[in-house]
C-alpha atoms as a PDB file:
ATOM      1  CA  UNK A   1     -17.796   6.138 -15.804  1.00  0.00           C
ATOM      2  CA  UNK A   2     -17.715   6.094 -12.108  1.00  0.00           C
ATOM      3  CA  UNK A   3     -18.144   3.051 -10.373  1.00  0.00           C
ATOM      4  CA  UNK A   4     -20.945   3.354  -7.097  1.00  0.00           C
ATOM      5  CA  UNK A   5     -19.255   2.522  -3.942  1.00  0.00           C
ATOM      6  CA  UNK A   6     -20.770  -0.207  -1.497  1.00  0.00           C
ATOM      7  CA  UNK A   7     -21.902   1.682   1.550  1.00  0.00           C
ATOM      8  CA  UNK A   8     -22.057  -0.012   4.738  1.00  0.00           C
ATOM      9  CA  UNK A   9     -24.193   0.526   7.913  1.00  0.00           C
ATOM     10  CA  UNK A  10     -22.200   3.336   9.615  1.00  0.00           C
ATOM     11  CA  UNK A  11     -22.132   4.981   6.100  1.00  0.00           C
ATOM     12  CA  UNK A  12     -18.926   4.558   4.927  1.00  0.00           C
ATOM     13  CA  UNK A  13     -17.760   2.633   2.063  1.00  0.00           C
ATOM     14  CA  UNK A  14     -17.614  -0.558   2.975  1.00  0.00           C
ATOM     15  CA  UNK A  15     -14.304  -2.549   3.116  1.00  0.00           C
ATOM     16  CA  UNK A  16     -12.908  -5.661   2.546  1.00  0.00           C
ATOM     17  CA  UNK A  17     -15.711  -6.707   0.599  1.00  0.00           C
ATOM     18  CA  UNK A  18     -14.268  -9.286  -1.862  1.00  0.00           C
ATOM     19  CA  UNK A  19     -17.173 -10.223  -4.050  1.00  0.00           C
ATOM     20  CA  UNK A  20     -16.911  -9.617  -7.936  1.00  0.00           C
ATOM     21  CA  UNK A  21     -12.973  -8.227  -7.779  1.00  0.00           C
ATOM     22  CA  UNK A  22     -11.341  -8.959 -11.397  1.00  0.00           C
ATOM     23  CA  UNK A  23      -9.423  -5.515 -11.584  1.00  0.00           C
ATOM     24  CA  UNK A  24      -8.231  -2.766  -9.421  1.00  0.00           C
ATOM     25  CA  UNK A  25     -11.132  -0.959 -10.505  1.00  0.00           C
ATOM     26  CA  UNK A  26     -13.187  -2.878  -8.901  1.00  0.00           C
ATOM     27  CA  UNK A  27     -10.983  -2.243  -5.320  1.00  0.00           C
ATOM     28  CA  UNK A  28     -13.413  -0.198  -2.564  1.00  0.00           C
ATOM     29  CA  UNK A  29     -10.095   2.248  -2.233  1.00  0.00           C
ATOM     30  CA  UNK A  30      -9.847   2.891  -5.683  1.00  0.00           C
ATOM     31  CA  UNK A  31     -11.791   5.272  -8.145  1.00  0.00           C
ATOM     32  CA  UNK A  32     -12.081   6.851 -11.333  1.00  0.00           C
ATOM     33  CA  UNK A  33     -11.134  10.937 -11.933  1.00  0.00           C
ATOM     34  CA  UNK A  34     -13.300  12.861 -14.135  1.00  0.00           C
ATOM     35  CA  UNK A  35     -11.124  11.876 -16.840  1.00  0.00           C
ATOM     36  CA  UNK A  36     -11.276   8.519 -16.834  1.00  0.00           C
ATOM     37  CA  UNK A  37      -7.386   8.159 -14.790  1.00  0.00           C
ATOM     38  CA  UNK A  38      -7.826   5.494 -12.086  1.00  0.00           C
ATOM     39  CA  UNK A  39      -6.858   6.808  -8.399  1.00  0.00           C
ATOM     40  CA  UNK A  40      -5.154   3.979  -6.587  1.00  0.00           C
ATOM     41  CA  UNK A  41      -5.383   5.218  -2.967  1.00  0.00           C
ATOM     42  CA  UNK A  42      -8.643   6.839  -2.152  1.00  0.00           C
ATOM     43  CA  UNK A  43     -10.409   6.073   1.450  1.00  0.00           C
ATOM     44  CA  UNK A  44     -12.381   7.792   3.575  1.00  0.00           C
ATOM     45  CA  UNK A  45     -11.174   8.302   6.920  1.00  0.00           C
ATOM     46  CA  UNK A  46     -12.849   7.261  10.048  1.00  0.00           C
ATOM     47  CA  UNK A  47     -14.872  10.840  11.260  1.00  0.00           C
ATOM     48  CA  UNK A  48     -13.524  10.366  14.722  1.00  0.00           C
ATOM     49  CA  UNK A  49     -10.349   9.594  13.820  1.00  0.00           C
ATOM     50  CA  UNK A  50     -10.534   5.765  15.189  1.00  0.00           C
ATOM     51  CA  UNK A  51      -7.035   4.596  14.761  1.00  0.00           C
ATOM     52  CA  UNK A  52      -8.097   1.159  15.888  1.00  0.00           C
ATOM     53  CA  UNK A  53     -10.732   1.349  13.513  1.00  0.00           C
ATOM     54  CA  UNK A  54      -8.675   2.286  10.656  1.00  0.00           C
ATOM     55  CA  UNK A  55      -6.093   0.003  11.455  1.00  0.00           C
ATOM     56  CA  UNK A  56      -8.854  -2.753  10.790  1.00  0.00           C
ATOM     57  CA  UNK A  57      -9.717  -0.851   7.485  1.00  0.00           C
ATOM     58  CA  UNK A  58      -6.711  -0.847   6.126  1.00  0.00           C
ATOM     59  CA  UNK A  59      -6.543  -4.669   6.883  1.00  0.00           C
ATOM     60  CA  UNK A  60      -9.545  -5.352   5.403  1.00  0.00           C
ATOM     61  CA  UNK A  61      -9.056  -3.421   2.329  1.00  0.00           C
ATOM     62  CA  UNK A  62      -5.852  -6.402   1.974  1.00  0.00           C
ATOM     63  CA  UNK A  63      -8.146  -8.840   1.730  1.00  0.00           C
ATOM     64  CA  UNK A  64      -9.570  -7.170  -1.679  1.00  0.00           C
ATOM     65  CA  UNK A  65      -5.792  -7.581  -2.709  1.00  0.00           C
ATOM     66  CA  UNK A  66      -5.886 -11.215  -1.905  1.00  0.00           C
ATOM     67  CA  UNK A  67      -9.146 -12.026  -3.892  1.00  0.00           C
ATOM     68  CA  UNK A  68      -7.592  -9.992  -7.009  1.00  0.00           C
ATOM     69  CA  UNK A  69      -4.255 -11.759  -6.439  1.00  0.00           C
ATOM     70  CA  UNK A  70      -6.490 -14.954  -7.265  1.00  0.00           C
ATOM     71  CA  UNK A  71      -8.142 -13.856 -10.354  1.00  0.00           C
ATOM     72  CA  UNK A  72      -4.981 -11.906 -11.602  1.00  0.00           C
ATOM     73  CA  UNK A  73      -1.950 -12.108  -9.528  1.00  0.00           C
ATOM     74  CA  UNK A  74       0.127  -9.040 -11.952  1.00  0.00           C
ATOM     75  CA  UNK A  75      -2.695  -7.022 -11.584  1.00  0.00           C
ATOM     76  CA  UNK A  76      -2.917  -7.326  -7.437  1.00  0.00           C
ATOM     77  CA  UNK A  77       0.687  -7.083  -7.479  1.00  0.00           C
ATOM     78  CA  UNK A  78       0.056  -3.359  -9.296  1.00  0.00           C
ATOM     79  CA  UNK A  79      -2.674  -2.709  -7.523  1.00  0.00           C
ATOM     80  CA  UNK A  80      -0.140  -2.870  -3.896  1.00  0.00           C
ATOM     81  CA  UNK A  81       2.646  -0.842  -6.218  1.00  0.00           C
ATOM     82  CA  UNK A  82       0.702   1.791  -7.337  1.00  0.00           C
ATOM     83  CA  UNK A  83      -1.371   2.223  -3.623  1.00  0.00           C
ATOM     84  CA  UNK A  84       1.944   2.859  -2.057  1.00  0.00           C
ATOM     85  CA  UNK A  85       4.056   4.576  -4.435  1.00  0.00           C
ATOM     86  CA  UNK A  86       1.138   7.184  -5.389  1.00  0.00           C
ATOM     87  CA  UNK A  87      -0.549   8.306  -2.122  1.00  0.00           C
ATOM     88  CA  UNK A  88       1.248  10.956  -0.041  1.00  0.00           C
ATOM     89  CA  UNK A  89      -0.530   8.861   2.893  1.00  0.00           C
ATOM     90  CA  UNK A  90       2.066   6.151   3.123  1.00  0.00           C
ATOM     91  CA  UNK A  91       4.662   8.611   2.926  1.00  0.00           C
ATOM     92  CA  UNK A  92       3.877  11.859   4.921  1.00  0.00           C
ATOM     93  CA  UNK A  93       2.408  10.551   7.731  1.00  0.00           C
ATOM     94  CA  UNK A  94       0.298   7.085   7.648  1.00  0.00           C
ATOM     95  CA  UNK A  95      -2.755   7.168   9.303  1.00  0.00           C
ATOM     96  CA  UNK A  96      -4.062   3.835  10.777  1.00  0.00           C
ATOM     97  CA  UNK A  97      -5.654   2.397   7.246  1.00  0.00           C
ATOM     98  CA  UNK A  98      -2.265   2.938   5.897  1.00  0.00           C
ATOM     99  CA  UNK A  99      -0.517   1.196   8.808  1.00  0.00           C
ATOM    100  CA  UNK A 100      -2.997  -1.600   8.518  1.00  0.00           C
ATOM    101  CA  UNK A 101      -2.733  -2.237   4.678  1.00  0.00           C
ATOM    102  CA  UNK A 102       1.079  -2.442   5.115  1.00  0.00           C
ATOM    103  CA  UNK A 103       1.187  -4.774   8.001  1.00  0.00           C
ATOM    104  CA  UNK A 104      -0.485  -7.044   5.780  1.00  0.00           C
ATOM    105  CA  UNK A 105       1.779  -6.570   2.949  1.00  0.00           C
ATOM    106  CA  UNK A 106       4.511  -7.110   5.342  1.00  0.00           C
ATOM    107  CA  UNK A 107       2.815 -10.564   6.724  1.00  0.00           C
ATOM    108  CA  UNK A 108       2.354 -11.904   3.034  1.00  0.00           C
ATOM    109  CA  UNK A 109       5.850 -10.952   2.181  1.00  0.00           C
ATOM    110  CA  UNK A 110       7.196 -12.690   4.673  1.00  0.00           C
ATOM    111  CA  UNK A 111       5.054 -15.580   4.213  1.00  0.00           C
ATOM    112  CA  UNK A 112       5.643 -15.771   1.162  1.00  0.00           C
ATOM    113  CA  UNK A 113       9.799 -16.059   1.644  1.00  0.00           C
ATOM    114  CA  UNK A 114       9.277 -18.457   3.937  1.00  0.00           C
ATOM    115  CA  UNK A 115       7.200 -20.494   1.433  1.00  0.00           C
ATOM    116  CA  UNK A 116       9.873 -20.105  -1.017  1.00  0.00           C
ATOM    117  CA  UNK A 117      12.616 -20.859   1.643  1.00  0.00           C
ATOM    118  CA  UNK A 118      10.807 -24.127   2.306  1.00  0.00           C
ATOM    119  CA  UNK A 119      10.363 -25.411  -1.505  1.00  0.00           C
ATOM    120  CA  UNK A 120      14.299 -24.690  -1.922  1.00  0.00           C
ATOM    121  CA  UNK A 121      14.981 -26.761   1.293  1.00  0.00           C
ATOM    122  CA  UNK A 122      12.883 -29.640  -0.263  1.00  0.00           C
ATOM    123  CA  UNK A 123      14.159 -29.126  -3.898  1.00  0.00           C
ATOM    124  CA  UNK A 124      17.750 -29.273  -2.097  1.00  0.00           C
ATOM    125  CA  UNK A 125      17.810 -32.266  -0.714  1.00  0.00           C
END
């Protein structure tokens, strides 16, 4: 069972849109093989090969990881995991989605230390 991508105006599939998430399936950059196996990194690149515009892509497609992290935090935290660790993308070369998805993971990471960092100041004293 495939799932139907959203499509917006230029038409790509659109990204970043955040309504209904409860699983990774339901991530834009996600989809279902013929055999059912779910494929954790799969976007469409930008035809002209807009590196500003796929930087902004791969920002947006965070903000699907936020609303998931919401609804079920283990499976958002997979959903980043498995994105990185199984596309060649991140690894080979990283095109701009790829740089933009990680400079968000990198910004919540280090929020969230600091947040931590904080709350063990406070508990401290």
């Amino acid at each position: 069972m495939s799932k139907q991508p959203k499509i917006c105006q230029c038409g790509r599939t659109l990204c970043g849109t955040t309504e209904n998430i409860r699983s990774r399936d339901d991530l834009s950059f996600t989809k279902r093989d013929e055999q059912g196996i779910l494929i954790n990194w799969e976007v469409q690149r930008h035809p002209k090969k807009n590196w500003g515009a796929d930087v902004e892509i791969g920002r947006d497609y965070f903000k699907e990881i936020i609303e998931l992290a919401n609804i079920d935090p283990r499976e958002a935290i997979l959903a980043i995991e498995t994105a990185i660790s199984s596309s060649p993308e991140f690894s080979r070369y990283g095109a701009g989605i790829e740089c933009g998805f990680s400079e968000e993971i990198a910004k919540m990471a280090v929020y969230g230390i600091r947040q931590k960092a904080k709350r063990m100041n406070k508990e401290a004293k």
